[in-house]
N, C-alpha and C. Protein backbone atom coordinates (compact mmCIF):
# COMPACT_ATOMS: atom_id res chain seq x y z
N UNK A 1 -85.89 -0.58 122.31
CA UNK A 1 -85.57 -2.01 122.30
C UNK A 1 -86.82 -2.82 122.62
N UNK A 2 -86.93 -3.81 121.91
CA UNK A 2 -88.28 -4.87 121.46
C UNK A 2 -87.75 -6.25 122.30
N UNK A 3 -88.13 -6.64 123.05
CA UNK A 3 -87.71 -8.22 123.24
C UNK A 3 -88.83 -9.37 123.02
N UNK A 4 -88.59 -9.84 121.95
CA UNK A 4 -90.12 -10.26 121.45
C UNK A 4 -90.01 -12.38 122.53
N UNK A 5 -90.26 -12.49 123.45
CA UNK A 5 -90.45 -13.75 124.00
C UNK A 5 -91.31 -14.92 123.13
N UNK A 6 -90.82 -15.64 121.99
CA UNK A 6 -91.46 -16.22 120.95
C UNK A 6 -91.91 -17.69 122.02
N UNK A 7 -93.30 -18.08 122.49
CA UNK A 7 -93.57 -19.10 123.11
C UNK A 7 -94.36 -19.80 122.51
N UNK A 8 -93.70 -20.98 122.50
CA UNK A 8 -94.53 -22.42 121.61
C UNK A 8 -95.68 -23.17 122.50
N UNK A 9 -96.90 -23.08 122.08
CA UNK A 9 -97.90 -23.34 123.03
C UNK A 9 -97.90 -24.59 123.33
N UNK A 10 -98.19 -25.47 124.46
CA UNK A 10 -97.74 -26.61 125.48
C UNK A 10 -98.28 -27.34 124.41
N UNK A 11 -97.88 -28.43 124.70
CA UNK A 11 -98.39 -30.09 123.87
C UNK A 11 -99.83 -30.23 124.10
N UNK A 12 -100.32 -30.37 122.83
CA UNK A 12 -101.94 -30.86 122.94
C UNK A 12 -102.04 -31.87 122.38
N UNK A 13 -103.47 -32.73 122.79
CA UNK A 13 -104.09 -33.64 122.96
C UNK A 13 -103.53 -34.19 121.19
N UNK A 14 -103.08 -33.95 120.56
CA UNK A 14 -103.14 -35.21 119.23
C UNK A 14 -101.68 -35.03 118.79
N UNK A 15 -100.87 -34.23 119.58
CA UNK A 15 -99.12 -33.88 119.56
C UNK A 15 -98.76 -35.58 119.11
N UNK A 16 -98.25 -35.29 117.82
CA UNK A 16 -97.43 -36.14 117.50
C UNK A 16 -98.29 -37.42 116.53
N UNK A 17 -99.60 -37.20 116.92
CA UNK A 17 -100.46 -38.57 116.20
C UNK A 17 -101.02 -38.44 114.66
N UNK A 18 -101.34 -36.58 114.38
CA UNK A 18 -101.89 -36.36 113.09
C UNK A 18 -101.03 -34.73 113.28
N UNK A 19 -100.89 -33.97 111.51
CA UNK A 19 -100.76 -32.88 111.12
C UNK A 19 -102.12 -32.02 112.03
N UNK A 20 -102.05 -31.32 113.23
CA UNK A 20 -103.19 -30.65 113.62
C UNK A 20 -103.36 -29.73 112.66
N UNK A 21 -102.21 -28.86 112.19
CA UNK A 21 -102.31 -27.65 111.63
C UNK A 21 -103.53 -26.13 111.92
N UNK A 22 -104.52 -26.08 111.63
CA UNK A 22 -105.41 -25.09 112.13
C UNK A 22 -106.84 -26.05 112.20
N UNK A 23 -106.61 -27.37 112.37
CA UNK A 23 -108.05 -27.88 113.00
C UNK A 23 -108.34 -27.06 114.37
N UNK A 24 -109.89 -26.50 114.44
CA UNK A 24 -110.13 -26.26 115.67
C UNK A 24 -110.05 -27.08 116.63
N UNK A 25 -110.90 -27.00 117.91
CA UNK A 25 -110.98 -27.35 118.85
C UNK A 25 -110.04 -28.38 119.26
N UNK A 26 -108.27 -28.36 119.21
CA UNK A 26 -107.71 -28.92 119.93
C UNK A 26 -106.74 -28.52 120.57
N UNK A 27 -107.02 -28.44 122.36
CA UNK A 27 -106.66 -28.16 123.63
C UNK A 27 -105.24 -28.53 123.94
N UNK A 28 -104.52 -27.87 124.65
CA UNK A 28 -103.72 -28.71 125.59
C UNK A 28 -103.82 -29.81 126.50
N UNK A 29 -103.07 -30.90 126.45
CA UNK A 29 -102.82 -32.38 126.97
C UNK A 29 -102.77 -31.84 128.38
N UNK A 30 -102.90 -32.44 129.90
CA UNK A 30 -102.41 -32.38 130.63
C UNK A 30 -100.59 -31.65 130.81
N UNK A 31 -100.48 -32.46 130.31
CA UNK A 31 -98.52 -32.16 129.91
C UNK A 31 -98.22 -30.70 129.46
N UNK A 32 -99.10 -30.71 128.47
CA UNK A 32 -99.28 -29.05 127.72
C UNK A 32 -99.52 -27.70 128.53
N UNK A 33 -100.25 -27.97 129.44
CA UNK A 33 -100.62 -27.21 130.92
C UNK A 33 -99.52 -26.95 131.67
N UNK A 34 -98.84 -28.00 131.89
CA UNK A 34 -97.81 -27.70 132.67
C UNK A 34 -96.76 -26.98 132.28
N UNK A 35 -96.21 -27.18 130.98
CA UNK A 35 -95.51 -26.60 130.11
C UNK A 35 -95.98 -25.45 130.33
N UNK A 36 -97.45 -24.89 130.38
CA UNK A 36 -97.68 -23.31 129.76
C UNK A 36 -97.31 -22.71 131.18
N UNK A 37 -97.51 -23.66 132.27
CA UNK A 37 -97.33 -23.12 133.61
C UNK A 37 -96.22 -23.06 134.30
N UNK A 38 -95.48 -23.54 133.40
CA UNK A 38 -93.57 -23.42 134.07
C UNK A 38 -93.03 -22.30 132.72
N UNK A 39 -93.78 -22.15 131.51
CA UNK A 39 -93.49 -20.76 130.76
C UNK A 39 -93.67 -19.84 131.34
N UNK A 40 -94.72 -19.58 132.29
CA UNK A 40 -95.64 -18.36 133.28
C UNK A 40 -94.23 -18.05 134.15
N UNK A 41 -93.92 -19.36 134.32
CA UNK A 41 -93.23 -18.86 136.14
C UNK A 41 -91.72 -18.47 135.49
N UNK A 42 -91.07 -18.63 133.97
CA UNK A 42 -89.96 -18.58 133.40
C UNK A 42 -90.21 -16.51 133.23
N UNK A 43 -91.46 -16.69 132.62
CA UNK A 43 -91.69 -15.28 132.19
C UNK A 43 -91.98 -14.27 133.37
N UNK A 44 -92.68 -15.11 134.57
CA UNK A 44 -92.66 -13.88 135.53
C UNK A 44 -91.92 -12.48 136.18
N UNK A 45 -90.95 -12.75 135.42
CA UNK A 45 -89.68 -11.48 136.38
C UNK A 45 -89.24 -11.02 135.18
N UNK A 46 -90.03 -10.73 133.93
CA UNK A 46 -89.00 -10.55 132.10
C UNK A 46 -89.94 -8.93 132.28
N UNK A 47 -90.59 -8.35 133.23
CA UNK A 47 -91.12 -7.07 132.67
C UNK A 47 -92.09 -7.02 131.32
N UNK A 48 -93.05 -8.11 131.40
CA UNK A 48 -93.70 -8.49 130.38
C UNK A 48 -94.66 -7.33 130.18
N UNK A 49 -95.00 -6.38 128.87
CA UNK A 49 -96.00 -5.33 128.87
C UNK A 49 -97.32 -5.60 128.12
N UNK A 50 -97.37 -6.63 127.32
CA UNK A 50 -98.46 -7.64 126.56
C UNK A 50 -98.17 -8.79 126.35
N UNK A 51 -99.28 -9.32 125.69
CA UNK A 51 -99.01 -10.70 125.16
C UNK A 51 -100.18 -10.79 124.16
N UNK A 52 -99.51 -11.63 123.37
CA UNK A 52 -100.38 -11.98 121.59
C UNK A 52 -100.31 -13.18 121.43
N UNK A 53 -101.34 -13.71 120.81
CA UNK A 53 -101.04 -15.21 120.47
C UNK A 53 -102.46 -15.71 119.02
N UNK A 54 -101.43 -16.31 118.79
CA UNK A 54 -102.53 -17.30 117.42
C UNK A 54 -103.99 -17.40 118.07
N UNK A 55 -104.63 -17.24 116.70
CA UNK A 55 -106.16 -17.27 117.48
C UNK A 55 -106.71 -19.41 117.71
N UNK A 56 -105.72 -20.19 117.44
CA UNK A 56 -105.76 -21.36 117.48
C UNK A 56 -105.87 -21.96 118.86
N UNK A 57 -106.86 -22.99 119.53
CA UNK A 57 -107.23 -23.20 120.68
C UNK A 57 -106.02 -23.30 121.47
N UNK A 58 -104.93 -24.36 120.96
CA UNK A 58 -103.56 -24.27 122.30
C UNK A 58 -102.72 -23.10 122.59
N UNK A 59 -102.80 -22.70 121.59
CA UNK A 59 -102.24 -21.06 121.92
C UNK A 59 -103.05 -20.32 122.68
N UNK A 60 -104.15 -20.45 122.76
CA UNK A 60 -105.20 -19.23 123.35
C UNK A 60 -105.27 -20.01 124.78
N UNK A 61 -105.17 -21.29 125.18
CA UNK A 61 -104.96 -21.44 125.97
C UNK A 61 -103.72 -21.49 127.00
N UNK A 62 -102.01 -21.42 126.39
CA UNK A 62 -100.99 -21.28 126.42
C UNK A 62 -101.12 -20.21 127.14
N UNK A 63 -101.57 -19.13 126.02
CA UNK A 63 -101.06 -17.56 126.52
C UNK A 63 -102.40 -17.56 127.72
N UNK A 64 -103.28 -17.95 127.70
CA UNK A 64 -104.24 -17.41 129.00
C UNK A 64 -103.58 -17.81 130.47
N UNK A 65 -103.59 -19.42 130.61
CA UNK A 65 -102.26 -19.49 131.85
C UNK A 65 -101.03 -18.24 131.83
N UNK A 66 -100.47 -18.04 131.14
CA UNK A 66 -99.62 -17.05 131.31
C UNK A 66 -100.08 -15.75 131.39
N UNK A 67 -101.31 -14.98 130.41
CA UNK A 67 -101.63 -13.89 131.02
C UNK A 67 -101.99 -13.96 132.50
N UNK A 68 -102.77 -14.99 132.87
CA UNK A 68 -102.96 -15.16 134.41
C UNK A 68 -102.24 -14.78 135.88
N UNK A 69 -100.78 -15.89 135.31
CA UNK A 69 -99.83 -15.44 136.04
C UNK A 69 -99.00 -14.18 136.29
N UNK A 70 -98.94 -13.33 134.76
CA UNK A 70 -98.83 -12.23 134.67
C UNK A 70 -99.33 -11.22 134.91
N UNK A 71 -100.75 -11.51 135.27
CA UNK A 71 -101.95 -10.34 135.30
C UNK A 71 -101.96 -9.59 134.13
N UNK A 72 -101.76 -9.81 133.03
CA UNK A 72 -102.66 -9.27 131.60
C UNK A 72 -103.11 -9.92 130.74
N UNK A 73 -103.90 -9.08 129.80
CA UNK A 73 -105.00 -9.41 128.76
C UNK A 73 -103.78 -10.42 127.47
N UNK A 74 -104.87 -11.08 126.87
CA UNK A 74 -104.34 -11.52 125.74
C UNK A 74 -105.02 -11.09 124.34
N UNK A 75 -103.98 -10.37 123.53
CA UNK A 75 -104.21 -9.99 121.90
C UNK A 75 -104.28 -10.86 121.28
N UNK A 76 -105.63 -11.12 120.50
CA UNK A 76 -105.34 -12.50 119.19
C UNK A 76 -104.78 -11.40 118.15
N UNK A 77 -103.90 -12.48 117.46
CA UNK A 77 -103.26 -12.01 115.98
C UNK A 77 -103.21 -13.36 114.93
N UNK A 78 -103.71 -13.09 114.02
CA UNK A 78 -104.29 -13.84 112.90
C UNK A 78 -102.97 -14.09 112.76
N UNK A 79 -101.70 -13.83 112.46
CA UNK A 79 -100.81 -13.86 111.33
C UNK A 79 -99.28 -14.38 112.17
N UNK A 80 -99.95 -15.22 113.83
CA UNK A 80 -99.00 -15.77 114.43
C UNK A 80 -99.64 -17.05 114.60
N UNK A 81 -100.62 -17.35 113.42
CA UNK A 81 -101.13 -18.70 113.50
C UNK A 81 -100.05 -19.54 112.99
N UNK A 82 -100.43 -20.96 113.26
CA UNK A 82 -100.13 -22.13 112.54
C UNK A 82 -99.86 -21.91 110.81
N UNK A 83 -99.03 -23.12 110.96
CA UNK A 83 -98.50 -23.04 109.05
C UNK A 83 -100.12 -23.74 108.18
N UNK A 84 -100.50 -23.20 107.23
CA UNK A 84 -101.93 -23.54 106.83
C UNK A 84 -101.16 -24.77 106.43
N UNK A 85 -101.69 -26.06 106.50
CA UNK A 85 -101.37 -26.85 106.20
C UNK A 85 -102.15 -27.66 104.78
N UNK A 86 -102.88 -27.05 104.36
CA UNK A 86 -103.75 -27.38 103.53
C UNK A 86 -104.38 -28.78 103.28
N UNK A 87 -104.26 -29.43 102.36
CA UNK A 87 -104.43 -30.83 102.05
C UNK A 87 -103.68 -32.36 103.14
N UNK A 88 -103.00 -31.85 103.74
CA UNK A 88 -102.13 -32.35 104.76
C UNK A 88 -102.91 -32.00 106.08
N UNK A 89 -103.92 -31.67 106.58
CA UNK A 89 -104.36 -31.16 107.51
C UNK A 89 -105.43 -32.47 108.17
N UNK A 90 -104.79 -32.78 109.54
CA UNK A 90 -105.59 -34.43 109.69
C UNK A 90 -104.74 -35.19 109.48
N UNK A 91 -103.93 -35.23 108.34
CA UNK A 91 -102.65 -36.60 107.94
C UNK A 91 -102.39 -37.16 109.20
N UNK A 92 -101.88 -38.42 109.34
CA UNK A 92 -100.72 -38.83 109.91
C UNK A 92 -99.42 -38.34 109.26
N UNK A 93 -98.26 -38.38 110.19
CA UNK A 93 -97.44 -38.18 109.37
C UNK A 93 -96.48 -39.28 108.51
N UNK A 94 -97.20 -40.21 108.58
CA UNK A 94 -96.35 -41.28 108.02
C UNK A 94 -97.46 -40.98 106.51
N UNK A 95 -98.29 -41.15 106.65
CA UNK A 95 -99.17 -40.61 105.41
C UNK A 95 -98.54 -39.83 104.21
N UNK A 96 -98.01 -38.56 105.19
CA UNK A 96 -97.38 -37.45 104.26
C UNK A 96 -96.47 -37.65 103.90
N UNK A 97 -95.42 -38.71 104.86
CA UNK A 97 -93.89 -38.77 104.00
C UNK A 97 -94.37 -39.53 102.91
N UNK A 98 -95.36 -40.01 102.29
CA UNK A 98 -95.18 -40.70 101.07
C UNK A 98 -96.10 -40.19 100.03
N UNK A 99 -96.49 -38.53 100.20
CA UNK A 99 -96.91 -37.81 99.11
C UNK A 99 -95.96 -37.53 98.00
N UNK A 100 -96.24 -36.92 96.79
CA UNK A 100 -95.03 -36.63 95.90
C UNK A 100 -94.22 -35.26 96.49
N UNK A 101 -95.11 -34.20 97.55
CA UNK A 101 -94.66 -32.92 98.15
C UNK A 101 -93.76 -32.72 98.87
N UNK A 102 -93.50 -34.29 99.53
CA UNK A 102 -93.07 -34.40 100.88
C UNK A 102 -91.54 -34.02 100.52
N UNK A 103 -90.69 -34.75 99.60
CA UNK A 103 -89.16 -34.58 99.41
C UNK A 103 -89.21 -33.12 99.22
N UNK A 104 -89.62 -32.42 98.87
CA UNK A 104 -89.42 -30.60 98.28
C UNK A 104 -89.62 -30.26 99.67
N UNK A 105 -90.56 -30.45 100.83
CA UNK A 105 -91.08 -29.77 102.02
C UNK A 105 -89.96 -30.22 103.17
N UNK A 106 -89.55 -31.13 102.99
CA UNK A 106 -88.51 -31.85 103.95
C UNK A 106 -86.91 -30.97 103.68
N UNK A 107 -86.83 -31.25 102.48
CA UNK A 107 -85.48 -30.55 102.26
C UNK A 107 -85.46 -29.28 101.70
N UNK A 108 -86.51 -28.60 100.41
CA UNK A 108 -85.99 -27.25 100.08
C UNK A 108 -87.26 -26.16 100.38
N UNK A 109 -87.68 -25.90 101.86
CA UNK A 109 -89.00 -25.43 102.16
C UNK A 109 -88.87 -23.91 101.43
N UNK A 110 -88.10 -23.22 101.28
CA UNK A 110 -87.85 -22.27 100.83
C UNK A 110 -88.35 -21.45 99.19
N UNK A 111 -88.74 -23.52 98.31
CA UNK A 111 -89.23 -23.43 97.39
C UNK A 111 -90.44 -24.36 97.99
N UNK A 112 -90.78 -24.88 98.91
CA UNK A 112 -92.02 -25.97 98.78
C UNK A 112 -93.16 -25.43 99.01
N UNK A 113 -94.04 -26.11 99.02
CA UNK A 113 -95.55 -25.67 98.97
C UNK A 113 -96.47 -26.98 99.23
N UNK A 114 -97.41 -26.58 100.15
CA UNK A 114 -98.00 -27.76 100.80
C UNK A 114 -99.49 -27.83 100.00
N UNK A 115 -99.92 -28.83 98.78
CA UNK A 115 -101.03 -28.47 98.27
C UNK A 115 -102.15 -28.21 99.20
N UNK A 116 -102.95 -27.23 98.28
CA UNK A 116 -104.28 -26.50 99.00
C UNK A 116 -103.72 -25.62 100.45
N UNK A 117 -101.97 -25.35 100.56
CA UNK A 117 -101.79 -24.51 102.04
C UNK A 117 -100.94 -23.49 101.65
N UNK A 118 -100.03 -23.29 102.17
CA UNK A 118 -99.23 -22.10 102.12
C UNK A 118 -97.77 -22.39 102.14
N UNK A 119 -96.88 -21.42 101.77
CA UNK A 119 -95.77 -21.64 101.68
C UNK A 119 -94.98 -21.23 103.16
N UNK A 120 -93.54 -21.34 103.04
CA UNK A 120 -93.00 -21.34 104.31
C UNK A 120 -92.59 -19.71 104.05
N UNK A 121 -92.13 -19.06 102.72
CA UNK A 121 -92.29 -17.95 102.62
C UNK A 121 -93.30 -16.94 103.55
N UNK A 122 -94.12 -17.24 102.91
CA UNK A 122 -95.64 -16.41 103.94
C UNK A 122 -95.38 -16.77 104.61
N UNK A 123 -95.46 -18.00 105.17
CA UNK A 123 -95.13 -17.31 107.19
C UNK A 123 -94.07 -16.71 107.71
N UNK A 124 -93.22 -16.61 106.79
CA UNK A 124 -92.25 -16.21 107.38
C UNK A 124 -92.61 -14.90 107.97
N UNK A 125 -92.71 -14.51 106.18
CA UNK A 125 -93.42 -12.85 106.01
C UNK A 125 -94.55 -12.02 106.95
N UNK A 126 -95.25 -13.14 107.50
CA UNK A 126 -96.32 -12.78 108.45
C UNK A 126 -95.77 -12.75 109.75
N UNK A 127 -95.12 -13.71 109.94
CA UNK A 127 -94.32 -12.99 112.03
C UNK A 127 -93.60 -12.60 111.61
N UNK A 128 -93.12 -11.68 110.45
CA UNK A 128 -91.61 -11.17 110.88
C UNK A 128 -92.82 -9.15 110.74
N UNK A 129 -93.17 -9.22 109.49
CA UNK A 129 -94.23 -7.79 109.06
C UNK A 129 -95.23 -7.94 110.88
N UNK A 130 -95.57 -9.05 111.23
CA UNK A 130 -96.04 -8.50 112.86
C UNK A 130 -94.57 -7.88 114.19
N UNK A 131 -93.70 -8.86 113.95
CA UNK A 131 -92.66 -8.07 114.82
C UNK A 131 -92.36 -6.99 114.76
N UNK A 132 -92.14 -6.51 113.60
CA UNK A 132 -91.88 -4.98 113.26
C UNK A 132 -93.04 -4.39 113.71
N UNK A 133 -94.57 -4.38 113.02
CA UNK A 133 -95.09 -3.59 113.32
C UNK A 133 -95.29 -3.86 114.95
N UNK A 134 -95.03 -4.65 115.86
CA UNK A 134 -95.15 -4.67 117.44
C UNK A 134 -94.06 -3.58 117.97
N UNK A 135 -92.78 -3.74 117.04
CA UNK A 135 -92.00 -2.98 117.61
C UNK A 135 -92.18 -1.96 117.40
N UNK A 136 -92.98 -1.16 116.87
CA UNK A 136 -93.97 0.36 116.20
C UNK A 136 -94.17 0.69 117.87
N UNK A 137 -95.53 -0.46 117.88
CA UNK A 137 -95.97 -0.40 118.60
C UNK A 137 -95.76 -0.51 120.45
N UNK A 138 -94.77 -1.18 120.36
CA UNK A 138 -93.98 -1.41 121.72
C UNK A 138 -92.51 -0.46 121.44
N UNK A 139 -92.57 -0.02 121.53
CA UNK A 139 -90.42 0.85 120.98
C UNK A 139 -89.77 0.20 122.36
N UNK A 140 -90.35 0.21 123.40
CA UNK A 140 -89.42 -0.41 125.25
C UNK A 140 -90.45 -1.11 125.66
N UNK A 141 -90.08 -2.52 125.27
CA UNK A 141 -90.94 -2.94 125.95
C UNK A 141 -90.72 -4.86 125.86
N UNK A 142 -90.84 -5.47 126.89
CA UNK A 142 -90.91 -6.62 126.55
C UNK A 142 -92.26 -7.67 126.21
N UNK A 143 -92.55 -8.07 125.13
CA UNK A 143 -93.55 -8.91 124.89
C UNK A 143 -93.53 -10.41 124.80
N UNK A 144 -94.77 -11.27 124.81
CA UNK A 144 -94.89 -12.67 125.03
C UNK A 144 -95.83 -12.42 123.42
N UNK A 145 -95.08 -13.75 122.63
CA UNK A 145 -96.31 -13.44 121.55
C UNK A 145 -96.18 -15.58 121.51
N UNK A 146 -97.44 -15.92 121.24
CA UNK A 146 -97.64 -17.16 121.83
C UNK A 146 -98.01 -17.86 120.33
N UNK A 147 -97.44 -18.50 119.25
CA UNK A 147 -97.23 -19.33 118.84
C UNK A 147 -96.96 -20.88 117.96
N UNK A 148 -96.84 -20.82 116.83
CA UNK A 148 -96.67 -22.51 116.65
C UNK A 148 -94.87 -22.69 116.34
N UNK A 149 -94.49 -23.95 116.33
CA UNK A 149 -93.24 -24.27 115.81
C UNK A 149 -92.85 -23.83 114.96
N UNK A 150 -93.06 -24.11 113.63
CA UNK A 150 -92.61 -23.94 111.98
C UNK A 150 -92.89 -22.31 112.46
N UNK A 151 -93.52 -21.70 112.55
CA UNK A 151 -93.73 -20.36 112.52
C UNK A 151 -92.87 -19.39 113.55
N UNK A 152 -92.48 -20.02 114.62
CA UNK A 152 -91.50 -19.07 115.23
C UNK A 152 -90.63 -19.59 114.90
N UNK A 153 -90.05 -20.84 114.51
CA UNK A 153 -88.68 -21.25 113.90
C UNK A 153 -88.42 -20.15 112.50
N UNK A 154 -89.39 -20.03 111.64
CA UNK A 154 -89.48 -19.15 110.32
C UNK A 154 -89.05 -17.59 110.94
N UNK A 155 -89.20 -17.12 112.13
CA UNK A 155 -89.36 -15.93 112.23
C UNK A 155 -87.58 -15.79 112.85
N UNK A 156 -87.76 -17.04 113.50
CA UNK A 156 -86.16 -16.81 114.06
C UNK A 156 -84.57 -17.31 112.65
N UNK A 157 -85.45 -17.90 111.78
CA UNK A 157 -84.40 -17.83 110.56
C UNK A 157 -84.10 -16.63 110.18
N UNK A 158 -85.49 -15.67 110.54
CA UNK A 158 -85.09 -14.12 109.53
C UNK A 158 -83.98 -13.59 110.41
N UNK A 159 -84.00 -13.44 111.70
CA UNK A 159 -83.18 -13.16 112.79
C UNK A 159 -82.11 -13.83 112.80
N UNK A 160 -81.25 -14.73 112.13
CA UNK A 160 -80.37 -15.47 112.03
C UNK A 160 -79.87 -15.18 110.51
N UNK A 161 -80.25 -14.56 109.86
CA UNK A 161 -80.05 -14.43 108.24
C UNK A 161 -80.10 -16.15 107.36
N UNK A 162 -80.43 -16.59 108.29
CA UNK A 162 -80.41 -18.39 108.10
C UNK A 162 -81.63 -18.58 107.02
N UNK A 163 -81.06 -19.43 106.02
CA UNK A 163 -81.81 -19.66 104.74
C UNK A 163 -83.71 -20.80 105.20
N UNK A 164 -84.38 -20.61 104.59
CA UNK A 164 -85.73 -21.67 105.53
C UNK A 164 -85.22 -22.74 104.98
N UNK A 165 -84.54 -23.49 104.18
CA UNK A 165 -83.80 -24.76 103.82
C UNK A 165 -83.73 -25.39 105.17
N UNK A 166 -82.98 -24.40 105.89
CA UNK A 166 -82.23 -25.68 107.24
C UNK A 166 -83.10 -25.05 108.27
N UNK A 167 -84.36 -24.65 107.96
CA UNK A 167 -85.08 -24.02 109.36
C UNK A 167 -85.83 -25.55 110.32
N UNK A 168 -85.11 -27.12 109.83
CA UNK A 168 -85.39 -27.74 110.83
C UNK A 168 -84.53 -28.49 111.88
N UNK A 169 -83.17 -27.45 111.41
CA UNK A 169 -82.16 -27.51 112.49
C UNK A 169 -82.50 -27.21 113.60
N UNK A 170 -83.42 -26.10 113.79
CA UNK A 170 -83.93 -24.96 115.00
C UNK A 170 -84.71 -26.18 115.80
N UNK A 171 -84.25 -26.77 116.90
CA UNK A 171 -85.74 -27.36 117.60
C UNK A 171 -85.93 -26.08 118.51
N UNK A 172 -87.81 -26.94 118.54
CA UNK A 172 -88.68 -25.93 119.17
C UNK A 172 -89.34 -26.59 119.57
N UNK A 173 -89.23 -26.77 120.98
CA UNK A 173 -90.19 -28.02 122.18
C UNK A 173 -91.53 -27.34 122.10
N UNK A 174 -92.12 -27.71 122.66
CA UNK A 174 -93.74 -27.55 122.73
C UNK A 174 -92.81 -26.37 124.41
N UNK A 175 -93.53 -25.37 124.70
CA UNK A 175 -93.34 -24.75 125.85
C UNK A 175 -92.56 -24.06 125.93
N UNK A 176 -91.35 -24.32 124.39
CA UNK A 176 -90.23 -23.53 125.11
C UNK A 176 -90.15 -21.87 124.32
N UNK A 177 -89.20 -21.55 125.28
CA UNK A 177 -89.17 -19.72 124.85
C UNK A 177 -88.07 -19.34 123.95
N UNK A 178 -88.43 -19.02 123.14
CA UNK A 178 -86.81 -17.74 121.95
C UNK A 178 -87.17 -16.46 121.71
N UNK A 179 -85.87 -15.79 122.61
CA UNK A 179 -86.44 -14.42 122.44
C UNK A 179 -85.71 -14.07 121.05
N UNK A 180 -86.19 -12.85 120.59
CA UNK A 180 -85.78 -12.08 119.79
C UNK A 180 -85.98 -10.50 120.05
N UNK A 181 -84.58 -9.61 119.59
CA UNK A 181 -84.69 -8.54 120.56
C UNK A 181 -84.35 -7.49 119.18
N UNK A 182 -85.04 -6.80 118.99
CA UNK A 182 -85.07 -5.28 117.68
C UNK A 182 -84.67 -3.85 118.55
N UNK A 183 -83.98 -3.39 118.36
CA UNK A 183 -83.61 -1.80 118.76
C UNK A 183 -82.69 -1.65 117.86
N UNK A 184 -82.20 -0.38 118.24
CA UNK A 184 -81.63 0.37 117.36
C UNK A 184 -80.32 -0.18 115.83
N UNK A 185 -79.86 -1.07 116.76
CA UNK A 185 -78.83 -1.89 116.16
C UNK A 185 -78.71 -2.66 114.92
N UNK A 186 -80.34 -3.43 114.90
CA UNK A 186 -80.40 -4.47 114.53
C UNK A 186 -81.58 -5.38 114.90
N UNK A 187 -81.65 -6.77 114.73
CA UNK A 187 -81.74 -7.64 115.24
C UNK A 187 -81.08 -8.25 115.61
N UNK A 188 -81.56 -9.08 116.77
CA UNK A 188 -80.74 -10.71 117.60
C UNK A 188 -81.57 -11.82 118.09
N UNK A 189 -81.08 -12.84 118.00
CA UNK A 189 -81.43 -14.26 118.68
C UNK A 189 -80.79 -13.89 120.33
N UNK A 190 -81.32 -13.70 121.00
CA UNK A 190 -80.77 -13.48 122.61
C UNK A 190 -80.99 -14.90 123.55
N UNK A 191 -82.13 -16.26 123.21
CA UNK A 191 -82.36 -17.06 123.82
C UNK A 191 -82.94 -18.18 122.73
N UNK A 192 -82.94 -19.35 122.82
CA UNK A 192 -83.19 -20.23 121.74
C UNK A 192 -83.67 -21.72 122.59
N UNK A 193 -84.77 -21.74 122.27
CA UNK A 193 -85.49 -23.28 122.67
C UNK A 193 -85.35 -23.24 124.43
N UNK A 194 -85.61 -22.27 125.04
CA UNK A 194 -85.35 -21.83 126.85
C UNK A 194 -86.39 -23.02 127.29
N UNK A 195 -85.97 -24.16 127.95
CA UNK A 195 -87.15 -24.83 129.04
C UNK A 195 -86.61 -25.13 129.93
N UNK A 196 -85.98 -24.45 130.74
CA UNK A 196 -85.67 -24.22 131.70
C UNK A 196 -86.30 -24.26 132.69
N UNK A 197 -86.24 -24.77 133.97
CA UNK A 197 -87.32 -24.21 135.19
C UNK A 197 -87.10 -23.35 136.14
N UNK A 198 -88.30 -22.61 136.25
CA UNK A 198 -87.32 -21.39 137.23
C UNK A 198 -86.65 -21.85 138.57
């Protein structure tokens, strides 16, 4: 049994003002910190045996507060990055609702495609082909894998048999935790959007 702890890295510095998508160098906000530091104290008692996270600055900083608190190392993994956002990357988002892309990406992501980025397909395909192979790799074990929205929402549709059409039913706060748990059975959704304080 796999309990994969899916954590959305704290709010950073341009949350909400432009598409960050995989621009470098942008950090967690004050706010974002705290978030990663009430994830630490949520995750402290889960028997955590690693942790992975997007090689993208708020994630790497997300999961480092939490390896901290945990006392372990952090794994980068390319393929728990951010959704490539391509040509949209920088936007505002008032910008983007008035591309010709935007109605297909809003309502049928399942067929959309973000020019010059990637589809919601591929990501899906990329955290779900890493969960499995973690669960190779972990068979008992609980993990922290650290993060963006669209991308653990995508991973928790596969775990839901839920179509990516309505994958923006799923909220996903900046901080918060969804586990997902693989053994013998199956899969499951065991926790969904957790911000809880301990």
């Amino acid at each position: 049994m796999t309990d994969f702890h899916l954590l959305r890295h704290g709010e950073h510095t341009l949350q909400g003002k432009i598409v960050a998508g995989r621009t470098p160098g942008i950090g967690l906000s004050d706010r974002g910190r705290a978030e990663a530091e009430a994830a630490a104290a949520r995750l402290a008692d889960a028997n955590i045996t690693a942790i992975y996270a997007s090689p993208l600055q708020r994630a790497q900083e997300t999961a480092q507060i939490v390896a901290e608190r945990l006392g372990l190392a952090v794994a980068t993994v390319d393929d728990l990055n951010e959704v490539d956002f391509g040509d949209w990357t920088g936007s505002t988002f008032a910008a983007i609702r008035e591309t010709a892309h935007f109605p297909a990406w809003a309502n049928r992501r399942s067929l959309a495609f973000i020019p010059g980025g990637e589809s919601m397909r591929n990501v899906q395909r990329r955290i779900v082909e890493t969960m499995m192979d973690l669960h190779t790799l972990h068979p008992d074990a609980a993990l922290v894998l650290v993060s963006h929205g669209d991308t653990i929402r995508s991973g928790l549709a596969f775990a839901l048999g839920m179509p990516l059409d309505y994958l923006t039913r799923l909220e996903i706060a900046t901080g918060s935790i969804s586990t997902i748990r693989i053994d013998t059975t199956g899969i499951r959704v065991t926790s969904l959007n957790d911000r809880t304080r301990p």
